[in-house]
C-alpha atoms as a PDB file:
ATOM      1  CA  UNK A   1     -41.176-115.976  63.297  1.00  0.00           C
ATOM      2  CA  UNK A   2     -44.078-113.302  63.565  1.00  0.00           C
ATOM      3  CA  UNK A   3     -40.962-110.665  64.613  1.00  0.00           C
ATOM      4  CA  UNK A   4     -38.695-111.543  61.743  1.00  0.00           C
ATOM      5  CA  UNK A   5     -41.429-111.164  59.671  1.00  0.00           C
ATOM      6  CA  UNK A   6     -42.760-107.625  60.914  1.00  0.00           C
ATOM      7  CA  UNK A   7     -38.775-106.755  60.744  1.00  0.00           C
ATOM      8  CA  UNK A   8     -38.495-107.573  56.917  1.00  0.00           C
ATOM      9  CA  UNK A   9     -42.102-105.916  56.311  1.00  0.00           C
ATOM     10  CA  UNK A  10     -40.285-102.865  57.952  1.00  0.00           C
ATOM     11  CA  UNK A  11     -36.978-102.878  56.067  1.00  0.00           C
ATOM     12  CA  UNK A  12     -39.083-103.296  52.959  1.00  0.00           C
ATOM     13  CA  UNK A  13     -41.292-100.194  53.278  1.00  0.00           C
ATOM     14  CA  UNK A  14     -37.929 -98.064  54.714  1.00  0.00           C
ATOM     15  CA  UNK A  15     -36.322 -98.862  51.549  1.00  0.00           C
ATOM     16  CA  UNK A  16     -39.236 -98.202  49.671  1.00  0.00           C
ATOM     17  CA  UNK A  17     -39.500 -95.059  51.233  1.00  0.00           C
ATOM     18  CA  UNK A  18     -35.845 -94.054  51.106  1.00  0.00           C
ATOM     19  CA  UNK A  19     -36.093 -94.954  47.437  1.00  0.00           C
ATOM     20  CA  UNK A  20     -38.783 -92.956  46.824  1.00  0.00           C
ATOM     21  CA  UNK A  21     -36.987 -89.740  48.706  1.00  0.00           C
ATOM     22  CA  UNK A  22     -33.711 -90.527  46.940  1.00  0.00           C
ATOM     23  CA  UNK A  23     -35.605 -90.101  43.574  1.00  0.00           C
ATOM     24  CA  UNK A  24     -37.647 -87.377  44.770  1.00  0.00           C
ATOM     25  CA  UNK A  25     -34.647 -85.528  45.750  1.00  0.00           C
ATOM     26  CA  UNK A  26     -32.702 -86.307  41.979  1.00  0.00           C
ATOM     27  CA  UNK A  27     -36.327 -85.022  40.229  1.00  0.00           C
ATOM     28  CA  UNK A  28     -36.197 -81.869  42.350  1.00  0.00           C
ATOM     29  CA  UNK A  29     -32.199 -81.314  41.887  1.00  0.00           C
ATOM     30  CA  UNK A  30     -32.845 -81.430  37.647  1.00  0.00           C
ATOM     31  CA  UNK A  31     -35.778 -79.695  37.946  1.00  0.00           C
ATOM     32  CA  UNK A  32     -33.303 -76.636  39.840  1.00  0.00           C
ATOM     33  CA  UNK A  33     -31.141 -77.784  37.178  1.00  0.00           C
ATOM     34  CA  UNK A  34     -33.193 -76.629  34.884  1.00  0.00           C
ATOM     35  CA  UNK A  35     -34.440 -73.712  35.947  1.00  0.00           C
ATOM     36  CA  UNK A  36     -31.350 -72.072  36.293  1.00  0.00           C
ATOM     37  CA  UNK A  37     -30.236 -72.904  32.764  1.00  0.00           C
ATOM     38  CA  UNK A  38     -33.361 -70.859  32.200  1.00  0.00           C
ATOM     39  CA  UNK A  39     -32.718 -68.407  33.987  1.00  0.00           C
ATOM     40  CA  UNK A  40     -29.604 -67.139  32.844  1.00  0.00           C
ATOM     41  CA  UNK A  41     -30.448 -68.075  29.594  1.00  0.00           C
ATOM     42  CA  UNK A  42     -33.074 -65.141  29.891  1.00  0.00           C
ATOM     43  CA  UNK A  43     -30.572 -63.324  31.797  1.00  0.00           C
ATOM     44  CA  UNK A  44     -28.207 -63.305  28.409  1.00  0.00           C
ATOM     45  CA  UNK A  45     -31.350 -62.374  26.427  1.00  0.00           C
ATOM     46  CA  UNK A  46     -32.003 -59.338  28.516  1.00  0.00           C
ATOM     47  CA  UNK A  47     -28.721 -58.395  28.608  1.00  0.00           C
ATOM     48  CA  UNK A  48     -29.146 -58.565  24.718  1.00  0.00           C
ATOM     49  CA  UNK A  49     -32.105 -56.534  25.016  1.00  0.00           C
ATOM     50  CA  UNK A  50     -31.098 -53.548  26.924  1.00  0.00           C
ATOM     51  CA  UNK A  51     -28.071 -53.064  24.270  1.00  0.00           C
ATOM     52  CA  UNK A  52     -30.533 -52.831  21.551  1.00  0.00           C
ATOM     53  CA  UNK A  53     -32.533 -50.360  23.836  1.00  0.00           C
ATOM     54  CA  UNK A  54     -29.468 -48.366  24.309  1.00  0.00           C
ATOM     55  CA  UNK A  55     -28.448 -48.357  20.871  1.00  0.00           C
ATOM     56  CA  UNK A  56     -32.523 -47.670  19.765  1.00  0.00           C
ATOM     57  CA  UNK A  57     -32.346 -44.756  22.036  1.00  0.00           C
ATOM     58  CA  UNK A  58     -29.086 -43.212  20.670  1.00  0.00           C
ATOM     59  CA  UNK A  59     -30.801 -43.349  17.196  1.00  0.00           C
ATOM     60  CA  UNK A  60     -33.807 -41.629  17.996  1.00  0.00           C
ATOM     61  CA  UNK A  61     -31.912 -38.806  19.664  1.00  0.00           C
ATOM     62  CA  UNK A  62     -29.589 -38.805  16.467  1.00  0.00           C
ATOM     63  CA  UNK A  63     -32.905 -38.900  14.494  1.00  0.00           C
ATOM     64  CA  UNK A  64     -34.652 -35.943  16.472  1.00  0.00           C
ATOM     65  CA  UNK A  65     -31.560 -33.706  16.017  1.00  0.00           C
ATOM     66  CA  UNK A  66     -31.788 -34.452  12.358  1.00  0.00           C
ATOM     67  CA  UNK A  67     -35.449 -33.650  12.769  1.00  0.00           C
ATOM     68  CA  UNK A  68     -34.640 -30.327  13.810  1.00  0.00           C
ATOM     69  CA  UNK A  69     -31.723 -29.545  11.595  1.00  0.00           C
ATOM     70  CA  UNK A  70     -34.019 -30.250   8.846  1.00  0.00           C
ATOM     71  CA  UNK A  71     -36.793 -27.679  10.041  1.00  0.00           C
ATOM     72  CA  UNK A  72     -34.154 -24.999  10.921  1.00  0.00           C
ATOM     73  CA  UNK A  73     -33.783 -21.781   8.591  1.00  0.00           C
ATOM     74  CA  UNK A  74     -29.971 -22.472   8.348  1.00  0.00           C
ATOM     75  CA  UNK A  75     -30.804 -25.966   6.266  1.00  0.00           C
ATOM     76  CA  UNK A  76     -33.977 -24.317   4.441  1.00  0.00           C
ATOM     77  CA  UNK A  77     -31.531 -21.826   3.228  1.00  0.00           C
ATOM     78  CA  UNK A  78     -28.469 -24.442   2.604  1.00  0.00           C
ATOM     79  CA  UNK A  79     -30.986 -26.247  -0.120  1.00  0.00           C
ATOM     80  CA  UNK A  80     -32.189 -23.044  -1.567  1.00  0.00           C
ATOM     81  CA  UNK A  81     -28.743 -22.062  -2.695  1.00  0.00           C
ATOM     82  CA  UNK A  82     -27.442 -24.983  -3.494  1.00  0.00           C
ATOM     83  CA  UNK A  83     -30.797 -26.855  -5.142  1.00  0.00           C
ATOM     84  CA  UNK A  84     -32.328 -23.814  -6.207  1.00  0.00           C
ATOM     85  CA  UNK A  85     -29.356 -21.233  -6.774  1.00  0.00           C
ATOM     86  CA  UNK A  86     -30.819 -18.614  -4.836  1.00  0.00           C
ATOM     87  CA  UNK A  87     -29.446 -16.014  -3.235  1.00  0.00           C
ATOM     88  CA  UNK A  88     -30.139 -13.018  -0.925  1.00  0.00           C
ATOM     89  CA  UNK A  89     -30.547 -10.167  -2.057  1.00  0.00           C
ATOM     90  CA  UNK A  90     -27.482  -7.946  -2.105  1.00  0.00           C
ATOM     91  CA  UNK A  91     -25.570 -10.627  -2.872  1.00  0.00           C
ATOM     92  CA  UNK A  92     -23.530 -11.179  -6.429  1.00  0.00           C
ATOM     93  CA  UNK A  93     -23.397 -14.291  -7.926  1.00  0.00           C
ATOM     94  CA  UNK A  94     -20.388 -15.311 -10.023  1.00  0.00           C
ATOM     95  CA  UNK A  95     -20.559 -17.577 -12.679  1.00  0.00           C
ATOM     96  CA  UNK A  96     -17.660 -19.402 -13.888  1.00  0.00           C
ATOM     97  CA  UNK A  97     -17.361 -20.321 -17.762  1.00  0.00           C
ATOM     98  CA  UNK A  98     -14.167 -21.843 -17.539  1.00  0.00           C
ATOM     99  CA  UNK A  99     -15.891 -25.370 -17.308  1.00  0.00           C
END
């Protein structure tokens, strides 16, 4: 009776055991789950990111050729003439009353 009893003490704890591994093993797997819903959740958001860096970059090029448009003699001049109505001299201005 001593044997039958040591046998069912030892089924007990293997099934203890094996439960205990079988719900270790389901915590780890949704845990790894998890993390690779992360994962390419950031992966999406970087991809995001580097668009808007690409695009951010295109502006400030845009921006710095603008930059030196605007501090070129060729616009100085354009705004003179047109704002200002000046003119080089030489030059004859015609005025039309027709309007």
């Amino acid at each position: 009776m001593a044997k039958k009893k040591h046998k069912k003490k030892k089924s007990f704890t293997r099934t203890i055991v094996f439960a205990f591994m079988v719900f270790f093993v389901m915590v780890m797997a949704a845990s790894v789950y998890n993390q690779n819903q992360t994962l390419n959740a950031l992966k999406k958001e970087e991809t995001i990111l580097l668009q808007q860096i690409e695009k951010e970059k295109e502006k400030q090029l845009e921006l710095q050729s603008r930059q030196s448009y605007y501090e070129s003699d060729d616009y100085i001049e354009k705004v003179a003439r047109e704002q200002l109505g000046l003119v080089k001299s030489g030059e004859l201005v015609f005025i039309n009353n027709a309007e």
